[in-house]
PDB file of N, CA and C in Angstrom:
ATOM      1  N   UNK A   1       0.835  -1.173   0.000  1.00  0.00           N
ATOM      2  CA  UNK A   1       0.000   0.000   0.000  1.00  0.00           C
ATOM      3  C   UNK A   1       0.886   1.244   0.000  1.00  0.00           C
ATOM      4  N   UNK A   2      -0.091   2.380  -0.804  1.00  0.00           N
ATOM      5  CA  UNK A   2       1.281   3.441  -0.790  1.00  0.00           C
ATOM      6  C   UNK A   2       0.781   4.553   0.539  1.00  0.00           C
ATOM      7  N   UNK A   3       1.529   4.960   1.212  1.00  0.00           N
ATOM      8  CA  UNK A   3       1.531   6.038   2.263  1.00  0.00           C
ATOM      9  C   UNK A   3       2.048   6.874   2.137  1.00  0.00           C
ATOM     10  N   UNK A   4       1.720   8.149   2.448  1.00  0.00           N
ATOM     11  CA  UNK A   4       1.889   9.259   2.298  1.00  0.00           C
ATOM     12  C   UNK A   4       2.608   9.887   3.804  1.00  0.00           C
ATOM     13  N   UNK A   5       3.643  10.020   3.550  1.00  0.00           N
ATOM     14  CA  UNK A   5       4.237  10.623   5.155  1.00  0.00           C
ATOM     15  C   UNK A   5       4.688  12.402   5.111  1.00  0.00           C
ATOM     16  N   UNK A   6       3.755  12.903   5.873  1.00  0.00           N
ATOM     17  CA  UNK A   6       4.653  14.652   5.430  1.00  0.00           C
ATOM     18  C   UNK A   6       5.351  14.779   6.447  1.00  0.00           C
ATOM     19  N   UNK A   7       6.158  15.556   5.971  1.00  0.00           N
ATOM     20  CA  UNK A   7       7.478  15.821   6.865  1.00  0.00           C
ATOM     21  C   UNK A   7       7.019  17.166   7.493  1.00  0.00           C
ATOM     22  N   UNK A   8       7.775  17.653   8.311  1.00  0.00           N
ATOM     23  CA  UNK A   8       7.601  18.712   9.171  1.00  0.00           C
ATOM     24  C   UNK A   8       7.974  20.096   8.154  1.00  0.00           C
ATOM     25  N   UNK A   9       7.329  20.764   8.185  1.00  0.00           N
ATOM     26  CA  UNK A   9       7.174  21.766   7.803  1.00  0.00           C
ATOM     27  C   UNK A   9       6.294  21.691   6.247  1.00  0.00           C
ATOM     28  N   UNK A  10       5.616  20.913   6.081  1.00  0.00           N
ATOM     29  CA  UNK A  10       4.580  20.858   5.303  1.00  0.00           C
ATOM     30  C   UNK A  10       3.451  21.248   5.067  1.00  0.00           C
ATOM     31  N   UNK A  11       2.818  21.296   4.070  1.00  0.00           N
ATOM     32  CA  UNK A  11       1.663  22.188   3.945  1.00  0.00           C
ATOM     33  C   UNK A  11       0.233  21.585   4.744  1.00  0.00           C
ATOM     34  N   UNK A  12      -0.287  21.693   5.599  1.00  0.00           N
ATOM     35  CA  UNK A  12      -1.382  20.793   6.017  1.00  0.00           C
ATOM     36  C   UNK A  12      -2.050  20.037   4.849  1.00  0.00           C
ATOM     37  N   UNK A  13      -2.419  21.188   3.840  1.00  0.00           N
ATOM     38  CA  UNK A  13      -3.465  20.761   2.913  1.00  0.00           C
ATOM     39  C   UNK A  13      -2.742  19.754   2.276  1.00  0.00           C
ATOM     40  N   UNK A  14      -1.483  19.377   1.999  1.00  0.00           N
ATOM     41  CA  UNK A  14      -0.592  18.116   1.244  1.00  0.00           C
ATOM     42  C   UNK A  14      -1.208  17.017   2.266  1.00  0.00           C
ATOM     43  N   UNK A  15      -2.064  16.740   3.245  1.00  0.00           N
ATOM     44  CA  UNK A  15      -2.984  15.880   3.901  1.00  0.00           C
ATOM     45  C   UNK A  15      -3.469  14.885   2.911  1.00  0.00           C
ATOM     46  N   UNK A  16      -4.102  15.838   2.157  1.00  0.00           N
ATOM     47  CA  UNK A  16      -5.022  15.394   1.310  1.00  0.00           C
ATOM     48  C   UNK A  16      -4.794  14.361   0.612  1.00  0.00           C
ATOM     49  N   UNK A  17      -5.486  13.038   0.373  1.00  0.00           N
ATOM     50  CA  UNK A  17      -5.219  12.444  -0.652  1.00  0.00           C
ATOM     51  C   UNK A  17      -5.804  12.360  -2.046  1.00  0.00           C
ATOM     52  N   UNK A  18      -5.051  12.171  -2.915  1.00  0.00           N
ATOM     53  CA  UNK A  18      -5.493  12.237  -4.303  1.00  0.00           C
ATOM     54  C   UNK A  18      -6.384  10.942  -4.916  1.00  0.00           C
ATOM     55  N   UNK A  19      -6.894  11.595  -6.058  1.00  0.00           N
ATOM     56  CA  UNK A  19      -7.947  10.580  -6.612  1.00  0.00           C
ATOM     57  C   UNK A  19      -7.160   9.388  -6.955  1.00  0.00           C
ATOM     58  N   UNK A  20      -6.085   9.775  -7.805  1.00  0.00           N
ATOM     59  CA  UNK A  20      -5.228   8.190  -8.054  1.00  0.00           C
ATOM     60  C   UNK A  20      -4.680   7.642  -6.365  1.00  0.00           C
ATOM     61  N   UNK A  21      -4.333   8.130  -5.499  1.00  0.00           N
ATOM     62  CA  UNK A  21      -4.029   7.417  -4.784  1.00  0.00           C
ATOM     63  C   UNK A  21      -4.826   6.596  -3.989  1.00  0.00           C
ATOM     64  N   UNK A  22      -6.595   6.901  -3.698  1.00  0.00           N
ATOM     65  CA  UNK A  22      -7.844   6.695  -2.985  1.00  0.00           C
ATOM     66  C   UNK A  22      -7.969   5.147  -4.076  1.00  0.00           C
ATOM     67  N   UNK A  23      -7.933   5.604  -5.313  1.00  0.00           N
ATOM     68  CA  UNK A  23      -8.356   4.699  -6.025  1.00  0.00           C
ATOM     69  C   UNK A  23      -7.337   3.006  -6.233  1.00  0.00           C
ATOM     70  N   UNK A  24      -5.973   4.012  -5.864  1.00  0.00           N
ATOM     71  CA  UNK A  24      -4.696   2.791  -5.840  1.00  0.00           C
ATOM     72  C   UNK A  24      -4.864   2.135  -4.475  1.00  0.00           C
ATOM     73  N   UNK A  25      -5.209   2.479  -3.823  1.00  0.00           N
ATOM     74  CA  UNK A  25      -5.572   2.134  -2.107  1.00  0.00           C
ATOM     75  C   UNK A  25      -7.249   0.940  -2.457  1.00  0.00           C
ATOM     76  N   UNK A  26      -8.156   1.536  -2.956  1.00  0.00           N
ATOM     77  CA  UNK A  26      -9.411   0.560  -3.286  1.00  0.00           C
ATOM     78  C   UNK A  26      -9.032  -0.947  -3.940  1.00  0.00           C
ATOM     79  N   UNK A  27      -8.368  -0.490  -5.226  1.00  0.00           N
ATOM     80  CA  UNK A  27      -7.676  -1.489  -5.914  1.00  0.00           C
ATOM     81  C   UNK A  27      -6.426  -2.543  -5.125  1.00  0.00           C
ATOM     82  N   UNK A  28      -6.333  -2.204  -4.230  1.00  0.00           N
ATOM     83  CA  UNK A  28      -5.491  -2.963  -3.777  1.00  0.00           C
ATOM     84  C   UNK A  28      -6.041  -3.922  -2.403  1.00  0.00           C
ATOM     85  N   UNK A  29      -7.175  -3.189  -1.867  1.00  0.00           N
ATOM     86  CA  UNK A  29      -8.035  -3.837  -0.768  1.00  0.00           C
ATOM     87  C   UNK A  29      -9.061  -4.600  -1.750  1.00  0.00           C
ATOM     88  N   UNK A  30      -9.120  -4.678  -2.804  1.00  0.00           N
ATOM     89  CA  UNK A  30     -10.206  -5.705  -3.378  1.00  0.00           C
ATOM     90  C   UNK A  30      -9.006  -6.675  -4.369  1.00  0.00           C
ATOM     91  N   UNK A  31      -7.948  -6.833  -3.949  1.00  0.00           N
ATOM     92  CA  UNK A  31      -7.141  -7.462  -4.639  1.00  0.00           C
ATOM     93  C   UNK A  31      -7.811  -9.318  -4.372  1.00  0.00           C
ATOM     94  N   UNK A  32      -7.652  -9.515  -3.356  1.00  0.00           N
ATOM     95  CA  UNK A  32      -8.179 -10.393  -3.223  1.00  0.00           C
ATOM     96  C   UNK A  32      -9.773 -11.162  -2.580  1.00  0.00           C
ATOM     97  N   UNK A  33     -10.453  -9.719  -3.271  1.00  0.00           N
ATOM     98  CA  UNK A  33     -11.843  -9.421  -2.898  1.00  0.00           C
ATOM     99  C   UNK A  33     -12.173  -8.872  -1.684  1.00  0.00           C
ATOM    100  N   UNK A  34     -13.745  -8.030  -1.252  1.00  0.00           N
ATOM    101  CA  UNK A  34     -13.808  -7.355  -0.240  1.00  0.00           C
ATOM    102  C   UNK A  34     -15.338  -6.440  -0.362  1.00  0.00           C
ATOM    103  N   UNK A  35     -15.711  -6.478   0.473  1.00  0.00           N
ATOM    104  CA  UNK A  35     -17.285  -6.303   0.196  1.00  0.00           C
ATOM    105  C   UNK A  35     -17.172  -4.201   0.697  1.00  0.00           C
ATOM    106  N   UNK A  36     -17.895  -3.511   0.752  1.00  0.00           N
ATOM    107  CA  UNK A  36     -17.960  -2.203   0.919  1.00  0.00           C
ATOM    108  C   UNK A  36     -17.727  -1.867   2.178  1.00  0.00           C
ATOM    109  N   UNK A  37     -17.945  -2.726   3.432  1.00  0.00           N
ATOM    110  CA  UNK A  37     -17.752  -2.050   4.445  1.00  0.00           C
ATOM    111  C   UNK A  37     -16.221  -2.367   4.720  1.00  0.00           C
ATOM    112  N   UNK A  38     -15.737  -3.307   4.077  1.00  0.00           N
ATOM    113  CA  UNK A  38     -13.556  -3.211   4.383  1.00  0.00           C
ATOM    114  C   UNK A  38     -13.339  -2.045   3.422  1.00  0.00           C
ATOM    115  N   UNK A  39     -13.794  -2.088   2.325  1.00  0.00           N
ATOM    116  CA  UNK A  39     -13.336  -1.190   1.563  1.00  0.00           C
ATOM    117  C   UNK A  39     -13.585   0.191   1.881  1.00  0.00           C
ATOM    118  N   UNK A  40     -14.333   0.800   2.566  1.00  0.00           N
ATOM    119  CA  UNK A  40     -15.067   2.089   3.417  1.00  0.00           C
ATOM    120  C   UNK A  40     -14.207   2.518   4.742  1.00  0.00           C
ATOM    121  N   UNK A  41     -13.995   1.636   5.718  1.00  0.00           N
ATOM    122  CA  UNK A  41     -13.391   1.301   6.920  1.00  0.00           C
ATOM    123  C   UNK A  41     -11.253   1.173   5.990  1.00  0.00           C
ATOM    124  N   UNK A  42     -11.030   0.516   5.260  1.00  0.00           N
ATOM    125  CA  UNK A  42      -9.881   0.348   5.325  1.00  0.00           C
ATOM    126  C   UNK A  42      -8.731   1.128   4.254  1.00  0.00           C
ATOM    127  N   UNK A  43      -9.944   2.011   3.363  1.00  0.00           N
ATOM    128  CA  UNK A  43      -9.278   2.929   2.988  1.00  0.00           C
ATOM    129  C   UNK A  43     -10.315   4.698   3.372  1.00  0.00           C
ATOM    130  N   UNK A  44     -10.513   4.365   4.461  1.00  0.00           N
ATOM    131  CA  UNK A  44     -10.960   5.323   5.171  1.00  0.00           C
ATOM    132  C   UNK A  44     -11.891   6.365   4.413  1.00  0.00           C
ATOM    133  N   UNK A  45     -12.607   6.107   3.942  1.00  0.00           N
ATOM    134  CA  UNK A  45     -14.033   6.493   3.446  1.00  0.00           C
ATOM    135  C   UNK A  45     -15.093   7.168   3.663  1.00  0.00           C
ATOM    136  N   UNK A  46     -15.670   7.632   3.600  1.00  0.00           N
ATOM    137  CA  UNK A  46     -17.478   7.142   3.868  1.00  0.00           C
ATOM    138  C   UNK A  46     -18.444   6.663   2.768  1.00  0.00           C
ATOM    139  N   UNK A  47     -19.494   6.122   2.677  1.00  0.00           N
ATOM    140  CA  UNK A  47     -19.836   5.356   1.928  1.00  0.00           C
ATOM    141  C   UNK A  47     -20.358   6.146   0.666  1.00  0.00           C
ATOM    142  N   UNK A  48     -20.696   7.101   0.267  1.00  0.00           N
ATOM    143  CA  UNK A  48     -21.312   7.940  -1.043  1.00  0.00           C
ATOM    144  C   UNK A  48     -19.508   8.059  -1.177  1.00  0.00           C
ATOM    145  N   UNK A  49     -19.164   8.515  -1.020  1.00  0.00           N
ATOM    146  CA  UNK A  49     -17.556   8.370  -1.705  1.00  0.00           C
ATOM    147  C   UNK A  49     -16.859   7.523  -2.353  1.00  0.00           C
ATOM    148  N   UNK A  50     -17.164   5.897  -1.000  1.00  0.00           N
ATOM    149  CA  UNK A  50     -16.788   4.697  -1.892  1.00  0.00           C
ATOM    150  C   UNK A  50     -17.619   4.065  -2.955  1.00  0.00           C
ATOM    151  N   UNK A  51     -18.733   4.118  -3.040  1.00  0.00           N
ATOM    152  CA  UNK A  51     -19.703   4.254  -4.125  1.00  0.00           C
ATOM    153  C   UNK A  51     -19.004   4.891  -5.791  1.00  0.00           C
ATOM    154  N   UNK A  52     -18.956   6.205  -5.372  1.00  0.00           N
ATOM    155  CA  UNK A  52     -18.548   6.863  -6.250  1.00  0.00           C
ATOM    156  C   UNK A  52     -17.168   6.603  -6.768  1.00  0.00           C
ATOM    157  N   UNK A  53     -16.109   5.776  -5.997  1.00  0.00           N
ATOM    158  CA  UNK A  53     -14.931   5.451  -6.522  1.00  0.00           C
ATOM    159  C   UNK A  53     -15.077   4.734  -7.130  1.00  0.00           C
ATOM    160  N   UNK A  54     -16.273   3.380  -6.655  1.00  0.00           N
ATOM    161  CA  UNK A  54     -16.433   2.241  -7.129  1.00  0.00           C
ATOM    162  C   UNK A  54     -16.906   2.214  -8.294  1.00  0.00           C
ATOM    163  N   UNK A  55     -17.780   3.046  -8.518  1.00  0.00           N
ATOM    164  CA  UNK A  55     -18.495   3.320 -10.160  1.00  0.00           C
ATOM    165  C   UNK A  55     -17.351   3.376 -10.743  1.00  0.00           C
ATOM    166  N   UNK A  56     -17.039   4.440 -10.363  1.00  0.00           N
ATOM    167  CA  UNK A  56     -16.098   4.933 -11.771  1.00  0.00           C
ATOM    168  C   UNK A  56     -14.574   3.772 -12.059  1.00  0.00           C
ATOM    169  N   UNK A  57     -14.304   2.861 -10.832  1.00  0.00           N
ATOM    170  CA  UNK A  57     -13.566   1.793 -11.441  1.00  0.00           C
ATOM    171  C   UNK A  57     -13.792   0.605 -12.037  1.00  0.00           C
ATOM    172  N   UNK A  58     -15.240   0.200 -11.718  1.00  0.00           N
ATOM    173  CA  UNK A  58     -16.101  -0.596 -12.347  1.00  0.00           C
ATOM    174  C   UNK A  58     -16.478  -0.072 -13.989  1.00  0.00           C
ATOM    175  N   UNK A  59     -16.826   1.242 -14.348  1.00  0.00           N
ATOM    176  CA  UNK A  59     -17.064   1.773 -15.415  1.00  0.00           C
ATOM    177  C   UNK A  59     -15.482   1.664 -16.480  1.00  0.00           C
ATOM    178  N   UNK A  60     -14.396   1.599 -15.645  1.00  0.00           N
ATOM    179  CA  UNK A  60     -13.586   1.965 -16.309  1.00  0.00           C
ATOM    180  C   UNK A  60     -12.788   0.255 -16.509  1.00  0.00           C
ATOM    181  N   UNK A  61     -13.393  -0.724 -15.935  1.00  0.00           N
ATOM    182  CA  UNK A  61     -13.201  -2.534 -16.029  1.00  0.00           C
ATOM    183  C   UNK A  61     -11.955  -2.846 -15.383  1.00  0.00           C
ATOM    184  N   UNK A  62     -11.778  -1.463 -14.520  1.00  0.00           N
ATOM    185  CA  UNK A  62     -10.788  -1.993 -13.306  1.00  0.00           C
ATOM    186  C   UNK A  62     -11.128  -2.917 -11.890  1.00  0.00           C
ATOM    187  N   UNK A  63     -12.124  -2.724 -11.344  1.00  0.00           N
ATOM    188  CA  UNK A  63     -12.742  -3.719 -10.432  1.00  0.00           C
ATOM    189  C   UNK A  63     -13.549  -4.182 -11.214  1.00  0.00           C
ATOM    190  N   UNK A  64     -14.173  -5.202 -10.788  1.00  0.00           N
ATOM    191  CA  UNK A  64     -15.377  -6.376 -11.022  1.00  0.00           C
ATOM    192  C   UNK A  64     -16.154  -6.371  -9.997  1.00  0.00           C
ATOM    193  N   UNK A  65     -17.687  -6.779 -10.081  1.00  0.00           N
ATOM    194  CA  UNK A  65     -18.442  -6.688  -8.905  1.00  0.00           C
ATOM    195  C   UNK A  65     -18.971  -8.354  -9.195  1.00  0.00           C
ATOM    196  N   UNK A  66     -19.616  -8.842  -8.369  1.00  0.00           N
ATOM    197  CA  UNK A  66     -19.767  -9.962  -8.213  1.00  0.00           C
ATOM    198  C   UNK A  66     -20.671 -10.260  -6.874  1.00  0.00           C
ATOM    199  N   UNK A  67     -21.638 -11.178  -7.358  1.00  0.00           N
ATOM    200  CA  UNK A  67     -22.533 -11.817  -6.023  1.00  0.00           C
ATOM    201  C   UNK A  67     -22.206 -12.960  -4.752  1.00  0.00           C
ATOM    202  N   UNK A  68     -22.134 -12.600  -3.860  1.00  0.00           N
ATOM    203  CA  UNK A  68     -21.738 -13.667  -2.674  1.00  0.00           C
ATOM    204  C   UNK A  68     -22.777 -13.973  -1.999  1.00  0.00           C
ATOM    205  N   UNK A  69     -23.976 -14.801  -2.415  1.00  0.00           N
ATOM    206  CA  UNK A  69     -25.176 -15.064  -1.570  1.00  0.00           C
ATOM    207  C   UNK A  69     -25.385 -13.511  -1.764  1.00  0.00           C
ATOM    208  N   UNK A  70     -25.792 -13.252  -0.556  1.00  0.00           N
ATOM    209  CA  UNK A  70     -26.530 -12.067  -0.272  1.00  0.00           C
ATOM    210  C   UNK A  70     -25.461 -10.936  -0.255  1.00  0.00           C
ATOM    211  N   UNK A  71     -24.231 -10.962  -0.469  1.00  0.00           N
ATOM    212  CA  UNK A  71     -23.262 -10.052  -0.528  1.00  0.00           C
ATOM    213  C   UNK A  71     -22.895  -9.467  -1.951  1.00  0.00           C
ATOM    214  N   UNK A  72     -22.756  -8.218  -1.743  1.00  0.00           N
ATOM    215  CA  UNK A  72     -21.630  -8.171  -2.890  1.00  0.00           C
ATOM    216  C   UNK A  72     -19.876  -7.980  -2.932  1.00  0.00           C
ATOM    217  N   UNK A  73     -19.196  -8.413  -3.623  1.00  0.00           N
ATOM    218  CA  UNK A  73     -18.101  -8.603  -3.615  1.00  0.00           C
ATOM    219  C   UNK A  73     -17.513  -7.710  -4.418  1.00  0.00           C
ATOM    220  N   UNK A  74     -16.317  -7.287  -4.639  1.00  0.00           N
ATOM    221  CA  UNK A  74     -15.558  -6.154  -5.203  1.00  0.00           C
ATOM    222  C   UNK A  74     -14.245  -7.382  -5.621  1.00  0.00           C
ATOM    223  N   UNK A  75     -13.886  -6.917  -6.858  1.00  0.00           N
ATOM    224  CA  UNK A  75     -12.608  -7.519  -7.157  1.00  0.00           C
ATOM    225  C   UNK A  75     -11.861  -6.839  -8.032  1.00  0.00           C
ATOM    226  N   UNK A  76     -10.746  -6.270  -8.078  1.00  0.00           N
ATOM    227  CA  UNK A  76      -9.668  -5.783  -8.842  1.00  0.00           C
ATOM    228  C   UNK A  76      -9.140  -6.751  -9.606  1.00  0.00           C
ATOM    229  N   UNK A  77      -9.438  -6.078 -10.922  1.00  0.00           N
ATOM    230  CA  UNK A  77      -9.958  -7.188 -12.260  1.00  0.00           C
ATOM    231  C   UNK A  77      -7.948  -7.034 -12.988  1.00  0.00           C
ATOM    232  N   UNK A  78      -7.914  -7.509 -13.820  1.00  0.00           N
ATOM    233  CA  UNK A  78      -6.394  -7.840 -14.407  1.00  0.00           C
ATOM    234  C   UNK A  78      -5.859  -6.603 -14.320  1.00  0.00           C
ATOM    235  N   UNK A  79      -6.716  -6.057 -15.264  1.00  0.00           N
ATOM    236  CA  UNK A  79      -6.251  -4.285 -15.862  1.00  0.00           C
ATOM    237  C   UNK A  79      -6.031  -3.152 -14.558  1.00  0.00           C
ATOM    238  N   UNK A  80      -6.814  -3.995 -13.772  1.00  0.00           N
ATOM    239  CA  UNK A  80      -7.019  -3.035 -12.502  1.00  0.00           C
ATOM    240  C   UNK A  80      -5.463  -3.171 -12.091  1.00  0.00           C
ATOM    241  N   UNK A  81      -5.063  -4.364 -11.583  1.00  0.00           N
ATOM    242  CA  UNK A  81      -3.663  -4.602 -10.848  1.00  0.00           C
ATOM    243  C   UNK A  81      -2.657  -4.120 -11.867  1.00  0.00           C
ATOM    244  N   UNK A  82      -2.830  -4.337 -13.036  1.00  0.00           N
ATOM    245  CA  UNK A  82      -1.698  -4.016 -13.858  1.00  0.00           C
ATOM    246  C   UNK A  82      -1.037  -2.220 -13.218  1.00  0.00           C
ATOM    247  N   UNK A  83      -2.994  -1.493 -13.654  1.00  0.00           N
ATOM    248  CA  UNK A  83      -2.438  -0.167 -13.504  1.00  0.00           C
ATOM    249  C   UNK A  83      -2.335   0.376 -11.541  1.00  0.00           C
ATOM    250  N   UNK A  84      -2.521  -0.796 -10.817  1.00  0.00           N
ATOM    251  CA  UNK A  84      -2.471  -0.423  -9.498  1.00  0.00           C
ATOM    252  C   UNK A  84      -0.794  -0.301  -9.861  1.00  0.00           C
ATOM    253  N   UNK A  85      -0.296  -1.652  -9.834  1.00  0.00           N
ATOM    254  CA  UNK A  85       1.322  -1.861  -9.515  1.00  0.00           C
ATOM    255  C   UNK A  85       1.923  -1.204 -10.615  1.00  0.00           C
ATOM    256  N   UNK A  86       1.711   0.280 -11.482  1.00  0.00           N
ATOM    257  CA  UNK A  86       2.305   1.430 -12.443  1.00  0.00           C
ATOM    258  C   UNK A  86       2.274   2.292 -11.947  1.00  0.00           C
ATOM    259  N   UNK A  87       1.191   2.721 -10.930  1.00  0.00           N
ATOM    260  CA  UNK A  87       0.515   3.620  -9.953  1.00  0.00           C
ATOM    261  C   UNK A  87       2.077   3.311  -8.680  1.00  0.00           C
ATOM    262  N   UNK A  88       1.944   2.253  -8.178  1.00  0.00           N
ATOM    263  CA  UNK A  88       3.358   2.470  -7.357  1.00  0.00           C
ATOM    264  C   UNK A  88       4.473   2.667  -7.762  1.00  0.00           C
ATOM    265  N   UNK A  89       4.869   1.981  -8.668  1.00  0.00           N
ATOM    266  CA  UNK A  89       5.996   1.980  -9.495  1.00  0.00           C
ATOM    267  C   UNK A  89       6.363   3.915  -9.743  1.00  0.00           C
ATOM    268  N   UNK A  90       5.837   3.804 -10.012  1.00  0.00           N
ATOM    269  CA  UNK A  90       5.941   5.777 -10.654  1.00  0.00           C
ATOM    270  C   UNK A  90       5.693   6.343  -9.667  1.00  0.00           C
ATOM    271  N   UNK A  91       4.927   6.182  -7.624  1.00  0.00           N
ATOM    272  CA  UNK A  91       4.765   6.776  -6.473  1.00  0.00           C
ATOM    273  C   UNK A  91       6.400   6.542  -6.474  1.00  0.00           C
ATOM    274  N   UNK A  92       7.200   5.091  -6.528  1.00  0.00           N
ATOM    275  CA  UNK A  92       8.452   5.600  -5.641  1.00  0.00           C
ATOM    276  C   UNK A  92       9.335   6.104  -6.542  1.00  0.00           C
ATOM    277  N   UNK A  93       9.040   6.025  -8.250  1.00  0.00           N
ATOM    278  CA  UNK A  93      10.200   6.678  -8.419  1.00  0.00           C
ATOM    279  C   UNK A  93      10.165   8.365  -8.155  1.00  0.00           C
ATOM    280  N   UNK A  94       8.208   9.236  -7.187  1.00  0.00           N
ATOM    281  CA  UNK A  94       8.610  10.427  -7.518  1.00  0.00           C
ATOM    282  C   UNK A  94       8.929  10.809  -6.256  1.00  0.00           C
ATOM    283  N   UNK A  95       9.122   9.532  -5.045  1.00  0.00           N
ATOM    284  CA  UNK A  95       9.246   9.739  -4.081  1.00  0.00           C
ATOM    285  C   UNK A  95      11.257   9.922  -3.908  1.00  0.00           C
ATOM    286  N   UNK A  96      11.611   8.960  -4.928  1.00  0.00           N
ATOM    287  CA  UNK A  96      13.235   8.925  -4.854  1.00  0.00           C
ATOM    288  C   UNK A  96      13.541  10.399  -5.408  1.00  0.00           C
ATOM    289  N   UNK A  97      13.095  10.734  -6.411  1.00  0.00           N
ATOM    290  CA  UNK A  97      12.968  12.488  -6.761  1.00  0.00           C
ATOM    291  C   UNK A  97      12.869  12.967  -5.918  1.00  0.00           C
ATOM    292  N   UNK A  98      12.111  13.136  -4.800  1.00  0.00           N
ATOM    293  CA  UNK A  98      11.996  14.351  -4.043  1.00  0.00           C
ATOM    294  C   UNK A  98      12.750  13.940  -3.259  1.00  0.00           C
ATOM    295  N   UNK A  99      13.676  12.783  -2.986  1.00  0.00           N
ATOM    296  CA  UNK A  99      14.601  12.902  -1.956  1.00  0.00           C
ATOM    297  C   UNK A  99      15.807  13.285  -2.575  1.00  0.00           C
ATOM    298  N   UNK A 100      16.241  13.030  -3.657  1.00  0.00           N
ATOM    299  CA  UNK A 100      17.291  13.911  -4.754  1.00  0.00           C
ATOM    300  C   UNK A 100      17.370  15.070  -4.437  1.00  0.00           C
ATOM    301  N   UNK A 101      16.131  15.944  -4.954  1.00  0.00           N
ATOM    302  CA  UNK A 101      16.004  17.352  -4.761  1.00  0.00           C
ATOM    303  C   UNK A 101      16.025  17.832  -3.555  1.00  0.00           C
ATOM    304  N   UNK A 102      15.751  17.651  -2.249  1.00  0.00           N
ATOM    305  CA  UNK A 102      15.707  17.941  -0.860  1.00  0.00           C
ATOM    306  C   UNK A 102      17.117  17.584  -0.682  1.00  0.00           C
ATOM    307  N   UNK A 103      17.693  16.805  -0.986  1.00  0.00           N
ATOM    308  CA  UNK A 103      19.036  16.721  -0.750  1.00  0.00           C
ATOM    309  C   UNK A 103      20.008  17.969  -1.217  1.00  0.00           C
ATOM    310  N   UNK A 104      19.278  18.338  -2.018  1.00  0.00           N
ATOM    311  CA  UNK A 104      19.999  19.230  -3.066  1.00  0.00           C
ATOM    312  C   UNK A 104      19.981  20.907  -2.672  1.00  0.00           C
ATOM    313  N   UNK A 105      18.840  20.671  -1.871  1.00  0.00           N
ATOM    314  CA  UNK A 105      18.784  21.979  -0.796  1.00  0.00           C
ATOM    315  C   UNK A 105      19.521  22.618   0.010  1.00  0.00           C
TER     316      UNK A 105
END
């Protein structure tokens, strides 16, 4: 999972997390499936939000939805993981950047 750590003297609002990262965080808690309330609770949510992530990764054939009895299930479909683990790949190389440049300070 990717985390976000600010360092001291940071902007509060750099708090914030971004849409690719909310969405790299979903995709990775339905990796091996996960119904709305882990996915709400474990990438810290509330539920019209995770809804709304969920559409739009379902729309886009990155998760899969699926029936469990009376449940529904969430699954991060091929395309999904492909572009989760590009999504990290490119977090640490901009994380090794900014330790370059801070060095450079």
């Amino acid at each position: 999972m990717i985390n976000f750590i600010p360092q001291e003297g940071d902007d509060l609002r750099m708090n914030r997390r971004t849409d690719d990262l909310i969405a790299s965080q979903i995709l990775n808690i339905c990796e091996n499936g996960a119904g709305k309330t882990k996915i709400i609770y474990q990438a810290n949510l509330n539920s019209t939000t995770a809804k709304h992530y969920l559409e739009n990764l379902m729309r886009n054939g990155l998760v899969s939805e699926a029936s469990l009895g009376s449940r529904v299930i969430y699954r991060t479909t091929f395309k999904g993981s492909e572009l989760k683990d590009k999504h990290a790949r490119i977090q640490r190389e901009m994380d090794d950047l900014h330790k370059i440049l801070c060095d450079m300070g």
